[in-house]
C-alpha atoms as a PDB file:
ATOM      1  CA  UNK A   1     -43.376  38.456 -73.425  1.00  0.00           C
ATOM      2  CA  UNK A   2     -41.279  35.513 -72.050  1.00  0.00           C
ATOM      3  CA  UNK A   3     -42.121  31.923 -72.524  1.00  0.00           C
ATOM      4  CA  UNK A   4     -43.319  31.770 -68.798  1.00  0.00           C
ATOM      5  CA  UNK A   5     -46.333  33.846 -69.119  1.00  0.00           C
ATOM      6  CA  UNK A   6     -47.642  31.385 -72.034  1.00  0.00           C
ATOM      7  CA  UNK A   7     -48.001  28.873 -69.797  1.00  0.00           C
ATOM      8  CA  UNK A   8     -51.802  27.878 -68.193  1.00  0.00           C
ATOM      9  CA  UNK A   9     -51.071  27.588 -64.677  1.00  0.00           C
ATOM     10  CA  UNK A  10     -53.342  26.155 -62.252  1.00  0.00           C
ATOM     11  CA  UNK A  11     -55.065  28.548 -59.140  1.00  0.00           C
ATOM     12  CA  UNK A  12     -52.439  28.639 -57.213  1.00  0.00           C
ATOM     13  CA  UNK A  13     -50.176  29.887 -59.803  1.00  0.00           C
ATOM     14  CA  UNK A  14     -48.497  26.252 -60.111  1.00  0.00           C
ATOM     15  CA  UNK A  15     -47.920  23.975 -63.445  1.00  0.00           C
ATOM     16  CA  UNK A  16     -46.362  20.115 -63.089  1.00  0.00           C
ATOM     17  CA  UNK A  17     -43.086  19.772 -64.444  1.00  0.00           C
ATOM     18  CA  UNK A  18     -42.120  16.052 -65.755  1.00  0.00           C
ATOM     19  CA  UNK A  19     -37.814  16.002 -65.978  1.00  0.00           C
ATOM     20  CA  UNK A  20     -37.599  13.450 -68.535  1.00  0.00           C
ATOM     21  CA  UNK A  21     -33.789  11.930 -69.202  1.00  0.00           C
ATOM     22  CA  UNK A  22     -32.661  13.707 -72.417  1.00  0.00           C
ATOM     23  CA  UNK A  23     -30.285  10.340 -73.469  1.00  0.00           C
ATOM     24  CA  UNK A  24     -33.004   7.410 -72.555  1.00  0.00           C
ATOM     25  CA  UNK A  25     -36.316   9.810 -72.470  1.00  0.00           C
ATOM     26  CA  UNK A  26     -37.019   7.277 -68.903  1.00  0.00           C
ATOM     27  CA  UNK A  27     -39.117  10.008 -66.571  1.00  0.00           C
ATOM     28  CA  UNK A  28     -37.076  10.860 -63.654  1.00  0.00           C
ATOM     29  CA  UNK A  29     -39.627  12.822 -61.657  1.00  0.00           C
ATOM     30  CA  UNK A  30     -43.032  15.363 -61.326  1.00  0.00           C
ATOM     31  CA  UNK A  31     -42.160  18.234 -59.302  1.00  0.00           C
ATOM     32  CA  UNK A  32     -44.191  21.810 -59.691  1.00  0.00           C
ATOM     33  CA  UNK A  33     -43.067  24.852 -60.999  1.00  0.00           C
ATOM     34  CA  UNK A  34     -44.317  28.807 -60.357  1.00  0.00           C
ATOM     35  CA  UNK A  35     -43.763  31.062 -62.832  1.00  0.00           C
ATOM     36  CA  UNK A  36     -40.765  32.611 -61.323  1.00  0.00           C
ATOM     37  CA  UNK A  37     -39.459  28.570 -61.397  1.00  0.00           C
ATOM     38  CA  UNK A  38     -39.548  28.390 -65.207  1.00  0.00           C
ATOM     39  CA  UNK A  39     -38.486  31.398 -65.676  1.00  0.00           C
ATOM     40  CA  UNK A  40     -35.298  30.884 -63.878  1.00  0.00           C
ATOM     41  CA  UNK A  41     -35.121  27.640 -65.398  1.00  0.00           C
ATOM     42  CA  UNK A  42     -35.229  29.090 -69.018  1.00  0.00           C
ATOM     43  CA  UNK A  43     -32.308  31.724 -67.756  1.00  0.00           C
ATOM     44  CA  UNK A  44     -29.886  29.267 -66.154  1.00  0.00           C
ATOM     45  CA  UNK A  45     -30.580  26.371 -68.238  1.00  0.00           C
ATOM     46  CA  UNK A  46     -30.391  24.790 -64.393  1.00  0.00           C
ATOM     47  CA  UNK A  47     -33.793  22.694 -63.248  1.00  0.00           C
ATOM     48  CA  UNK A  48     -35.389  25.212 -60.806  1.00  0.00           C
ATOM     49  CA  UNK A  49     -38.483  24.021 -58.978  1.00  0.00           C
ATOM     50  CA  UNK A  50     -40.912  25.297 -56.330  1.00  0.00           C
ATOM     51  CA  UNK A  51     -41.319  23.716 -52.934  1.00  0.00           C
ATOM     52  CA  UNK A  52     -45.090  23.694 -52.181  1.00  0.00           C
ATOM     53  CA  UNK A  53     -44.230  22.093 -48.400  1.00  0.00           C
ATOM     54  CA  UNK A  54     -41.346  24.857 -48.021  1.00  0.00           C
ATOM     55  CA  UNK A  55     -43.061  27.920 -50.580  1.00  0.00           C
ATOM     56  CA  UNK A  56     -39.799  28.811 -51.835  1.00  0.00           C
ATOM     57  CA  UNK A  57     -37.954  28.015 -55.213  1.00  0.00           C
ATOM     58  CA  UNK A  58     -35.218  25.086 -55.426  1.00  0.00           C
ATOM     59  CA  UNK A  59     -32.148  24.365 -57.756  1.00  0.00           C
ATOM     60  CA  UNK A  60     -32.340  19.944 -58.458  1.00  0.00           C
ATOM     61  CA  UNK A  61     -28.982  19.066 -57.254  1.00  0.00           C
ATOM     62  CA  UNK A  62     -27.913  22.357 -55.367  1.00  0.00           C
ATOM     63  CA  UNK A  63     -27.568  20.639 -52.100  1.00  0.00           C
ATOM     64  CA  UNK A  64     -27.237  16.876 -53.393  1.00  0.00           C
ATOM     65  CA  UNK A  65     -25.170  17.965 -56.390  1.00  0.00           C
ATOM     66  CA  UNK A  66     -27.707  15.586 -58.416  1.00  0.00           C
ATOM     67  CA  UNK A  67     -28.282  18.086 -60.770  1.00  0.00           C
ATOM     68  CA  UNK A  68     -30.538  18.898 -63.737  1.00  0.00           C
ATOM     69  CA  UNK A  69     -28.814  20.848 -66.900  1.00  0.00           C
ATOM     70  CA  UNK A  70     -31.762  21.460 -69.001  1.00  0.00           C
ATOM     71  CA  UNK A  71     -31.534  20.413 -72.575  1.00  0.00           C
ATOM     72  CA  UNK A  72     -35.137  21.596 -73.867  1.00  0.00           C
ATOM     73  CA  UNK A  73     -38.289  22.588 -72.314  1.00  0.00           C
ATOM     74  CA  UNK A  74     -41.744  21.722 -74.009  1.00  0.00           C
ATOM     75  CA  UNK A  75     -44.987  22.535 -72.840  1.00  0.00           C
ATOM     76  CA  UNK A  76     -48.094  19.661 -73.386  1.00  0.00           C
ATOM     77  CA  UNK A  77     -51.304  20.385 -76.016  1.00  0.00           C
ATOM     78  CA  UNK A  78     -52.997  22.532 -72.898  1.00  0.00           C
ATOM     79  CA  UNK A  79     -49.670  24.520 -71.979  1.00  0.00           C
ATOM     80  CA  UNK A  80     -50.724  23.127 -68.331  1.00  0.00           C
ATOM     81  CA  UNK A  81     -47.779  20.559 -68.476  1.00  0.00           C
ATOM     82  CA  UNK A  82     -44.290  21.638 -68.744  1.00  0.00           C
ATOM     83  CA  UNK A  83     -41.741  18.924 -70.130  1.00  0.00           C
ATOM     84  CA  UNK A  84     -37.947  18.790 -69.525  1.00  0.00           C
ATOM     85  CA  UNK A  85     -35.081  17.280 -71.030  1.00  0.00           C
ATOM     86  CA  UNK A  86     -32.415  17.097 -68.626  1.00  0.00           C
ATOM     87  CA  UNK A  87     -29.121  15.717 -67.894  1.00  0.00           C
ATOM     88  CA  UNK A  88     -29.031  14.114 -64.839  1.00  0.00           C
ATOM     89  CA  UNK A  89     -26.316  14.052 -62.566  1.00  0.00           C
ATOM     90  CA  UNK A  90     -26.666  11.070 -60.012  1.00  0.00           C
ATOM     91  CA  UNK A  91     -30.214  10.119 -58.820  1.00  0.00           C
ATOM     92  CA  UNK A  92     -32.936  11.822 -59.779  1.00  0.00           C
ATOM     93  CA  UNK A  93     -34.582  11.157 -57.074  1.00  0.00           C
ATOM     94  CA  UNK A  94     -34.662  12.099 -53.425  1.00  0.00           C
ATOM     95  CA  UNK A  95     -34.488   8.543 -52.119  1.00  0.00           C
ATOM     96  CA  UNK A  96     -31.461   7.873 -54.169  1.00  0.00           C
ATOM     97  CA  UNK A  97     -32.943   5.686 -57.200  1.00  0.00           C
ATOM     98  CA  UNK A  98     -32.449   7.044 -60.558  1.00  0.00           C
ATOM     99  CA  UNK A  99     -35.880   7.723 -60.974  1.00  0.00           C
ATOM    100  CA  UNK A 100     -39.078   8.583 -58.355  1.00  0.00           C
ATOM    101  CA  UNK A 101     -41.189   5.773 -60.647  1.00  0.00           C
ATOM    102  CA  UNK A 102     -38.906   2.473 -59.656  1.00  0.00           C
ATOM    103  CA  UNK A 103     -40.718  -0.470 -58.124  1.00  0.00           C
ATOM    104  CA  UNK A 104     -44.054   1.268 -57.319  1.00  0.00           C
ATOM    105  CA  UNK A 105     -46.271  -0.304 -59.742  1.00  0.00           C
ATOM    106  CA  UNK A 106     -50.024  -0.582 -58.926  1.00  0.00           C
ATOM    107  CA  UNK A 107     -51.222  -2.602 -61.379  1.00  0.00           C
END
C-alpha cells in the first residue's frame, strides 16, 4: 500500500495541499492534490498538483521554473490535509510574490 491511499480525500477524490517553506516554515500556497498528484509527488520528490480549472496534473515551477523540491510530506490529525516542506525556487506564487498570503489580510 503506498502512502497515497492513506490519505481521506474529499468526494471528488481531492485533498488541500499547504507548501510550507522548509528554511522559514512561512506558507507559500494551498493548491489541491488527487491521488495520482501525491503519488507522483512522493516519486519525484518534485511538487505535483492537480488543476481543478484545467483537470489535469501540474509540476510547481515546470513552466515558470519556480519550482518546489519536496523536503517532507506530512499529513494533518484527519489525513484530509496534506503538508509540504519545500524548497522554493523564485515565487511561490503565480502573481510573482513569494507567497499567495502577502497583503490580503481581512481582519
Amino acid at each position: 500500500m503506498s502512502a497515497a491511499t492513506t490519505v481521506n480525500y474529499n468526494a471528488e477524490g481531492l485533498v488541500p495541499a499547504i507548501a510550507q517553506d522548509a528554511s522559514t516554515g512561512e506558507v507559500l500556497m494551498l493548491a489541491w492534490m488527487n491521488r495520482e498528484a501525491l503519488q507522483a509527488t512522493l516519486d519525484t520528490r518534485r511538487a505535483t498538483y492537480f488543476s481543478r480549472s484545467r483537470n489535469q496534473l501540474w509540476v510547481k515551477g515546470e513552466t515558470s521554473g519556480h519550482t518546489q523540491h519536496v523536503v517532507s510530506v506530512a499529513l494533518d490529525c484527519d489525513a484530509d490535509t496534506v503538508l509540504l516542506t519545500v524548497e522554493q525556487t523564485g515565487p511561490a506564487c503565480h502573481t510573482g510574490e513569494p507567497t499567495c498570503f502577502t497583503g490580503r489580510e481581512i481582519g
